[in-house]
N, C-alpha and C. Protein backbone atom coordinates (compact mmCIF):
# COMPACT_ATOMS: atom_id res chain seq x y z
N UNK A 1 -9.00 -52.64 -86.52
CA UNK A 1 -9.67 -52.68 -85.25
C UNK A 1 -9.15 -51.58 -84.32
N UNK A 2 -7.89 -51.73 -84.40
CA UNK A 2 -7.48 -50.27 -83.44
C UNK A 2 -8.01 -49.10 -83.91
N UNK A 3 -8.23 -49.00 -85.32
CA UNK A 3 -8.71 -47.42 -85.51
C UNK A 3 -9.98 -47.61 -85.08
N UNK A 4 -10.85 -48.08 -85.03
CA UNK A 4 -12.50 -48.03 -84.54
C UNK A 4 -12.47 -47.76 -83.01
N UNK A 5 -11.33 -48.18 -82.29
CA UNK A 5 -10.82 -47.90 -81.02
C UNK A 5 -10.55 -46.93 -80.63
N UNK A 6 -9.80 -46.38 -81.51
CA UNK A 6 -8.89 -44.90 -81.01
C UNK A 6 -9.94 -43.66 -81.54
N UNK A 7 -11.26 -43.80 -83.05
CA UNK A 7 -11.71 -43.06 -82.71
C UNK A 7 -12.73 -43.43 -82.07
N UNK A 8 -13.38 -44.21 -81.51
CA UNK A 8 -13.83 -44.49 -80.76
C UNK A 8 -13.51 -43.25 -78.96
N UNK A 9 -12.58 -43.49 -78.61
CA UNK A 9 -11.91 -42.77 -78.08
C UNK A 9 -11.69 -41.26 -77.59
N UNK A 10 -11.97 -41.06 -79.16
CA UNK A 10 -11.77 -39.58 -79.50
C UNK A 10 -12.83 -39.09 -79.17
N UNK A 11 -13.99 -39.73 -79.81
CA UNK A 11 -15.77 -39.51 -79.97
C UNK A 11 -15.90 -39.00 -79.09
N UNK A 12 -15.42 -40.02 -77.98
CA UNK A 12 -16.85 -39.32 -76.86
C UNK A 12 -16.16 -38.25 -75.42
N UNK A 13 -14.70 -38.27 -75.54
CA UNK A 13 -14.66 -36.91 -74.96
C UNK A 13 -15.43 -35.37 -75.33
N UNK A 14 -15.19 -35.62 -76.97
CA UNK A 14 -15.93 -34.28 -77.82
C UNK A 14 -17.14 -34.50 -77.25
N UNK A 15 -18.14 -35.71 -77.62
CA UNK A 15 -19.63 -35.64 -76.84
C UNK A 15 -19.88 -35.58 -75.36
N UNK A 16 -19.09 -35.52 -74.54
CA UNK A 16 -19.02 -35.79 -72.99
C UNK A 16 -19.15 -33.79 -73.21
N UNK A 17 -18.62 -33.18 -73.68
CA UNK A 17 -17.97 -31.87 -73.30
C UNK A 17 -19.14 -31.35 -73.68
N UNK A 18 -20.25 -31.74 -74.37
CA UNK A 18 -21.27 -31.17 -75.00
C UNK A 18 -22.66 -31.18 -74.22
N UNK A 19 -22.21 -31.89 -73.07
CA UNK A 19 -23.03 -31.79 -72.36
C UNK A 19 -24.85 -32.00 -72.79
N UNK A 20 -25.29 -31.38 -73.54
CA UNK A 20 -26.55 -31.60 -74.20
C UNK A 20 -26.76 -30.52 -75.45
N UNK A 21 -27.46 -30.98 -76.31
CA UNK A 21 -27.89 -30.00 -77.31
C UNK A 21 -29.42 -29.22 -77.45
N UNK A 22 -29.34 -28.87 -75.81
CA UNK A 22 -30.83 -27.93 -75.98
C UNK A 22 -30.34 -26.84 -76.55
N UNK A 23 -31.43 -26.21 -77.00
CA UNK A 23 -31.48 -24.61 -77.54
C UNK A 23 -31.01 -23.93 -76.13
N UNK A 24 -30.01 -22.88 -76.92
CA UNK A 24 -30.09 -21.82 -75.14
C UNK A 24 -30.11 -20.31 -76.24
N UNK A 25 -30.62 -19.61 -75.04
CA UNK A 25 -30.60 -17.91 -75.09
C UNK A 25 -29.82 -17.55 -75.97
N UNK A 26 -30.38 -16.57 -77.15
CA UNK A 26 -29.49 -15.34 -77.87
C UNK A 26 -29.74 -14.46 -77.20
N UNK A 27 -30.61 -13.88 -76.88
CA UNK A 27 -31.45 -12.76 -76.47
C UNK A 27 -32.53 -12.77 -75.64
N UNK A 28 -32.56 -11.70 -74.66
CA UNK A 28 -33.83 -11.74 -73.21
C UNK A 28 -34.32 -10.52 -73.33
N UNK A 29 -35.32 -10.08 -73.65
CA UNK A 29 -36.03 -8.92 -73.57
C UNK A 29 -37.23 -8.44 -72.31
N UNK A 30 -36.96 -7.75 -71.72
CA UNK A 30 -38.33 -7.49 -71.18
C UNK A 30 -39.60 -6.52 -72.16
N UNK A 31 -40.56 -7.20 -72.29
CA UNK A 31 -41.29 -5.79 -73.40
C UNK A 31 -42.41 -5.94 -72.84
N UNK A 32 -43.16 -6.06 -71.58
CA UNK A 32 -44.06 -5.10 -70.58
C UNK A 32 -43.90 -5.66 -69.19
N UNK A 33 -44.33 -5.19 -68.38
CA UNK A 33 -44.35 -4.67 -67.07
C UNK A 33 -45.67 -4.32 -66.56
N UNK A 34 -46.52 -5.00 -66.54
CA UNK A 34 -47.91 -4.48 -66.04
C UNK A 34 -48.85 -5.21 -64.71
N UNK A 35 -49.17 -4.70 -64.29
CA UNK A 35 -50.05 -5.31 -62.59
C UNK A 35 -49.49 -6.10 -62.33
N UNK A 36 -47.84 -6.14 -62.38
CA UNK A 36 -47.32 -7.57 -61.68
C UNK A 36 -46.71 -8.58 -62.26
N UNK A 37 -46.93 -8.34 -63.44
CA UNK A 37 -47.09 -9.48 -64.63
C UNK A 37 -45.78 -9.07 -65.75
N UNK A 38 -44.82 -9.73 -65.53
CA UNK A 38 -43.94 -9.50 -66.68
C UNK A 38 -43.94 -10.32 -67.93
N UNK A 39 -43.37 -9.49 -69.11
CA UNK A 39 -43.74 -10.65 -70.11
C UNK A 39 -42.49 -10.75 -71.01
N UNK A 40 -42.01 -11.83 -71.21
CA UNK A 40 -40.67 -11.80 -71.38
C UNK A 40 -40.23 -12.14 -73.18
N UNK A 41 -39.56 -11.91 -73.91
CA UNK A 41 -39.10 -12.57 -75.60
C UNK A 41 -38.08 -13.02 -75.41
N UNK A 42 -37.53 -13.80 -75.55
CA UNK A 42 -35.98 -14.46 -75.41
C UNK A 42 -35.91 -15.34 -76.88
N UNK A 43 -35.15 -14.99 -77.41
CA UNK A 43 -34.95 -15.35 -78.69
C UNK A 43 -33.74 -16.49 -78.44
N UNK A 44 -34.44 -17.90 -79.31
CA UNK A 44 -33.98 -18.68 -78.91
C UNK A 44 -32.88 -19.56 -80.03
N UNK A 45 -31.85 -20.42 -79.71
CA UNK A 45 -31.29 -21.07 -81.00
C UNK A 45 -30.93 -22.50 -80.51
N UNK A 46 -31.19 -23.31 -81.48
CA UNK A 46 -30.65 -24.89 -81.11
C UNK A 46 -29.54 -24.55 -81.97
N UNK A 47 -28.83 -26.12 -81.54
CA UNK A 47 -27.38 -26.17 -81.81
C UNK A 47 -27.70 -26.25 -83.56
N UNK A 48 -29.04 -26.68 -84.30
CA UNK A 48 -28.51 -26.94 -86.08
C UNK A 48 -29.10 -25.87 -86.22
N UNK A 49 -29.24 -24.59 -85.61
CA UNK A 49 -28.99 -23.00 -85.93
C UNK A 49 -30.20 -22.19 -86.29
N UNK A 50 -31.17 -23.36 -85.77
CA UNK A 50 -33.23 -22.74 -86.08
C UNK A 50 -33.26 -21.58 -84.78
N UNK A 51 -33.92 -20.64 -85.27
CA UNK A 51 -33.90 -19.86 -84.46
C UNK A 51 -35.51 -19.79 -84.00
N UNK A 52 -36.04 -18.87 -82.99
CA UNK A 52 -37.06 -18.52 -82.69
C UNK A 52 -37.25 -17.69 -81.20
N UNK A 53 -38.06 -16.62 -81.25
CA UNK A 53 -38.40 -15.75 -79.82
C UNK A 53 -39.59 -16.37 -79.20
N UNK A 54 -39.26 -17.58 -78.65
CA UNK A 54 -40.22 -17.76 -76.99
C UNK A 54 -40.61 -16.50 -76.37
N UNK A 55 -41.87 -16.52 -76.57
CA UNK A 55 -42.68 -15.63 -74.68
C UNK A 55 -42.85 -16.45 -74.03
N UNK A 56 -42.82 -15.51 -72.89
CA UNK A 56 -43.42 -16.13 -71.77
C UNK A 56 -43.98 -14.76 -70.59
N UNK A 57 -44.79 -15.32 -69.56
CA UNK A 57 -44.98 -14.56 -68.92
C UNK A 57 -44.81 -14.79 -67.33
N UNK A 58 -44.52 -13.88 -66.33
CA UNK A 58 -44.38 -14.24 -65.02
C UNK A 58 -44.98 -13.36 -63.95
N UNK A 59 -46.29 -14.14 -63.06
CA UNK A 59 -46.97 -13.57 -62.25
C UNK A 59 -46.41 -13.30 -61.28
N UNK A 60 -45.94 -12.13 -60.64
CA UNK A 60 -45.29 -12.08 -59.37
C UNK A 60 -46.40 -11.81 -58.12
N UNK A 61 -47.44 -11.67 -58.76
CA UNK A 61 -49.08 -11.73 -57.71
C UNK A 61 -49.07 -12.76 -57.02
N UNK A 62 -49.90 -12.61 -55.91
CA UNK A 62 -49.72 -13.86 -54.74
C UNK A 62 -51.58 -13.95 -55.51
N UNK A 63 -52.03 -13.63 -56.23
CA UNK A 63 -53.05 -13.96 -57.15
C UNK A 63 -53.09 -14.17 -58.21
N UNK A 64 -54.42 -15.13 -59.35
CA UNK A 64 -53.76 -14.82 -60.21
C UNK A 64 -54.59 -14.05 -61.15
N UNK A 65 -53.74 -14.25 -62.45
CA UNK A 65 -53.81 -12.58 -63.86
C UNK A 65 -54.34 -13.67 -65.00
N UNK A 66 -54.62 -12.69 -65.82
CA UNK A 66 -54.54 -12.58 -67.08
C UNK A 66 -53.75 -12.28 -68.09
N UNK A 67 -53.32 -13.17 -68.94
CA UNK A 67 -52.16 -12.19 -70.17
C UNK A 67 -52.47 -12.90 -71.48
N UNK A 68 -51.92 -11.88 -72.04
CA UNK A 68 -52.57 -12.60 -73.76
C UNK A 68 -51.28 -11.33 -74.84
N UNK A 69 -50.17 -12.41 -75.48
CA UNK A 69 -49.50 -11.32 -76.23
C UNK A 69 -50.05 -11.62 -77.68
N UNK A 70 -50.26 -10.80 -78.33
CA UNK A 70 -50.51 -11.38 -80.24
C UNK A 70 -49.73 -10.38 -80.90
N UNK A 71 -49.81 -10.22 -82.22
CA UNK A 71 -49.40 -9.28 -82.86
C UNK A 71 -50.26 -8.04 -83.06
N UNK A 72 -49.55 -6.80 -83.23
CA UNK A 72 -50.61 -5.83 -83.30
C UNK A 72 -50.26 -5.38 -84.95
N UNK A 73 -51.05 -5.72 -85.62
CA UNK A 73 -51.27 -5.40 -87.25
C UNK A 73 -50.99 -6.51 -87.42
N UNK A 74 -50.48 -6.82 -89.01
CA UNK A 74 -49.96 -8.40 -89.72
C UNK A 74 -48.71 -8.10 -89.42
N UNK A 75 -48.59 -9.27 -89.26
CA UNK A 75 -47.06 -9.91 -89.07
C UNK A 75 -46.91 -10.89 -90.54
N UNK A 76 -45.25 -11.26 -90.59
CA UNK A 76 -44.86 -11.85 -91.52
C UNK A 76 -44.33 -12.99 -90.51
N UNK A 77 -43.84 -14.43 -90.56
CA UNK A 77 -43.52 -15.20 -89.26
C UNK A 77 -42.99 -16.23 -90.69
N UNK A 78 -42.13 -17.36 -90.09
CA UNK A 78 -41.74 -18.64 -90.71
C UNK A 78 -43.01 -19.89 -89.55
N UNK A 79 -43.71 -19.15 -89.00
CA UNK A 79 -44.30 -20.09 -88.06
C UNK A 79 -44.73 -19.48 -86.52
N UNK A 80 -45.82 -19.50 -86.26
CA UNK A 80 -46.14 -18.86 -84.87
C UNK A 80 -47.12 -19.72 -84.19
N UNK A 81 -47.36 -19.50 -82.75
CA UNK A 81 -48.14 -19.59 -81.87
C UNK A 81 -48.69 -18.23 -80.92
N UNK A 82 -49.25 -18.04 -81.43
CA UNK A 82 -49.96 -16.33 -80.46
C UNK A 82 -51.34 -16.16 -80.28
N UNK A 83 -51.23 -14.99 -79.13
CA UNK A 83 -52.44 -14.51 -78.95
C UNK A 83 -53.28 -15.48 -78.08
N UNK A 84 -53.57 -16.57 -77.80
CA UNK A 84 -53.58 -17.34 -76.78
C UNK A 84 -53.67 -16.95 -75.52
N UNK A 85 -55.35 -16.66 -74.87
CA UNK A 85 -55.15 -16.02 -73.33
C UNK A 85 -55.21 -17.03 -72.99
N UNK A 86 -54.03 -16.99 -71.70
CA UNK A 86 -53.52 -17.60 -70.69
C UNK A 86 -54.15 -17.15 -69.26
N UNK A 87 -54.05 -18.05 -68.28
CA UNK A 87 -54.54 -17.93 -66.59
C UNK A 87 -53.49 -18.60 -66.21
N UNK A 88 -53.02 -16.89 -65.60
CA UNK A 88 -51.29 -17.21 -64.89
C UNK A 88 -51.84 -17.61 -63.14
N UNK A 89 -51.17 -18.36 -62.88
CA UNK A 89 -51.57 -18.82 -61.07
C UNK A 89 -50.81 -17.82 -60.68
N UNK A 90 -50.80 -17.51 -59.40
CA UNK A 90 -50.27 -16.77 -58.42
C UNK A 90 -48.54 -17.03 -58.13
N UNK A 91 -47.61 -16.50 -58.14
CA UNK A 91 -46.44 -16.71 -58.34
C UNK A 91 -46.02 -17.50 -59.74
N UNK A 92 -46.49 -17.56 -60.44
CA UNK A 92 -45.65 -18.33 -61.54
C UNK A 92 -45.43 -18.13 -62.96
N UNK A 93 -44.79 -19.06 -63.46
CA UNK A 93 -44.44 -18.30 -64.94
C UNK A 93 -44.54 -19.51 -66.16
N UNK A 94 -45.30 -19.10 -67.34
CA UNK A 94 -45.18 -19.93 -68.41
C UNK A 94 -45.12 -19.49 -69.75
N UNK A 95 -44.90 -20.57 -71.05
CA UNK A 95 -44.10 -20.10 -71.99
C UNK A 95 -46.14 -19.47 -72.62
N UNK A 96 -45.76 -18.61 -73.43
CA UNK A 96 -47.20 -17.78 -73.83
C UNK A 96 -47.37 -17.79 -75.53
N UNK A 97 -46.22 -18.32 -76.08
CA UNK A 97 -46.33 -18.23 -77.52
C UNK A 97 -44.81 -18.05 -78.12
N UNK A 98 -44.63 -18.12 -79.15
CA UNK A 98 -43.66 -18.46 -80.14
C UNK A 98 -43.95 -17.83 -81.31
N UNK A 99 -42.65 -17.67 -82.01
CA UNK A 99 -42.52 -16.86 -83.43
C UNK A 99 -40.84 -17.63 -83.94
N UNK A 100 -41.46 -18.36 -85.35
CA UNK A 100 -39.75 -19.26 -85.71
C UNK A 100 -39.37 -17.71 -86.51
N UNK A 101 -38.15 -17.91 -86.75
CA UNK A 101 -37.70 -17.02 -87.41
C UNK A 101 -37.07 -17.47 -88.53
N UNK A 102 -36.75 -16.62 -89.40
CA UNK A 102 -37.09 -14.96 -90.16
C UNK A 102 -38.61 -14.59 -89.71
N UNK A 103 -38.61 -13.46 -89.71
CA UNK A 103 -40.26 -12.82 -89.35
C UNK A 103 -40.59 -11.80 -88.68
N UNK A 104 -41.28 -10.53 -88.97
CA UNK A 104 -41.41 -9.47 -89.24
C UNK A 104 -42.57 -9.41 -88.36
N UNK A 105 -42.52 -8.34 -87.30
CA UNK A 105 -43.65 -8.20 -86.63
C UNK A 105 -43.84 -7.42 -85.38
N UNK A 106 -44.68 -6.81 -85.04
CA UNK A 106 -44.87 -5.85 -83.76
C UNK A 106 -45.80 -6.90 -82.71
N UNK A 107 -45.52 -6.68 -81.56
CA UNK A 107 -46.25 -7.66 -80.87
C UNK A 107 -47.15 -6.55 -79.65
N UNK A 108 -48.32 -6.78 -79.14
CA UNK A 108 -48.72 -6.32 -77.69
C UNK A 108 -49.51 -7.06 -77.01
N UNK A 109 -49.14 -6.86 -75.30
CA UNK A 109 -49.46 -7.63 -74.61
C UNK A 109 -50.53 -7.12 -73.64
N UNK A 110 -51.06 -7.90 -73.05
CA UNK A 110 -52.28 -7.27 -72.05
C UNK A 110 -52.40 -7.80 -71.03
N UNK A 111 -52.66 -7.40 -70.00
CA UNK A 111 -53.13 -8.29 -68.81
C UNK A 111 -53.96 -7.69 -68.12
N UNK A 112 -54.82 -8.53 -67.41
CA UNK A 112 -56.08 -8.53 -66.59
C UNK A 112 -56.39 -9.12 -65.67
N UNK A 113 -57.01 -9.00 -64.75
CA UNK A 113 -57.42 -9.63 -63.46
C UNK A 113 -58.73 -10.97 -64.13
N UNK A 114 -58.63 -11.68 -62.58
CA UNK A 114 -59.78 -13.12 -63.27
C UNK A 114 -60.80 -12.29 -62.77
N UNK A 115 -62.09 -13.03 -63.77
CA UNK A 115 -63.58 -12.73 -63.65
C UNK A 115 -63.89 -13.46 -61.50
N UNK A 116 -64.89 -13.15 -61.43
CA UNK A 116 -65.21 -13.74 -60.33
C UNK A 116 -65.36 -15.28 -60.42
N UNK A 117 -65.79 -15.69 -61.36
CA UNK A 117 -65.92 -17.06 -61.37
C UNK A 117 -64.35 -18.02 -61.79
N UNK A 118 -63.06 -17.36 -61.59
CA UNK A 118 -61.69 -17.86 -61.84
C UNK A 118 -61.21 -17.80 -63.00
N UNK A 119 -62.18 -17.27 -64.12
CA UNK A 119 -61.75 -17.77 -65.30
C UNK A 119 -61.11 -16.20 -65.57
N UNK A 120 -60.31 -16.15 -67.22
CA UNK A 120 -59.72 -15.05 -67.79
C UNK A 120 -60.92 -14.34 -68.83
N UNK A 121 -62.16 -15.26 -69.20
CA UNK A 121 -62.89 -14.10 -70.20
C UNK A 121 -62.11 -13.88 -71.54
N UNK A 122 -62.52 -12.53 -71.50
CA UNK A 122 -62.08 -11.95 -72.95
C UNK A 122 -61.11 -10.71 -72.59
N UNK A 123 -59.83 -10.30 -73.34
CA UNK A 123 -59.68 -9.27 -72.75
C UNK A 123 -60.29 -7.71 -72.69
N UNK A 124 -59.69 -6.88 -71.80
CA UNK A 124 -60.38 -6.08 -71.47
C UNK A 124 -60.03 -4.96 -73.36
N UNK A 125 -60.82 -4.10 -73.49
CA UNK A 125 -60.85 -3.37 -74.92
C UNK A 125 -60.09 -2.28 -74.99
């Protein structure tokens, strides 16, 4: 009984110190800069060592944009989410797509102003 105690004990200072096991940052890239609109890769890792580069994008317009990142040619991926146009609001920022890793690939991004009627359309060619 004392040993179930003592590690008992032990346990949960180690888990107290761990605070939580979200994924955090390997890597922050900026890879465009356009009408306002940044678009960000931050390559990401949880603690059992899966990796993956989150986008995202951030409207610094007091209006809002258009953005859409995909790959430009084939890509090789363990798993993706891309290419997906998004309608960024005016000041704000959200995640735009994903790539798990291992995976091989060139990415480009675009952005555009809304149609008159609020929406994003298609992008521009």
């Amino acid at each position: 009984m004392r040993g179930w105690i003592l590690a008992g004990l032990l346990v949960v200072p180690v888990l107290g110190g761990c605070e939580t096991f979200e994924p955090y940052s390997v890597n922050y890239d900026l890879i465009s800069d356009q009408e306002g609109v940044a678009v960000y890769a931050n390559e990401m890792e949880d603690f059992s060592g899966s990796r993956w580069i989150q986008f995202s994008a951030s409207n610094q317009n007091d209006f809002p944009a258009c953005v859409q990142v995909r790959f430009d040619g084939d890509g090789e991926t363990s798993g993706h989410s891309m290419g997906e146009i998004i309608r960024l609001d005016a000041s704000s920022t959200l995640d735009i797509g994903y790539v798990t890793l291992p995976a091989h690939f060139n990415t480009v991004s675009q952005v555009w102003n809304v149609d008159d009627d609020g929406e994003c359309g298609y992008p521009p060619q």
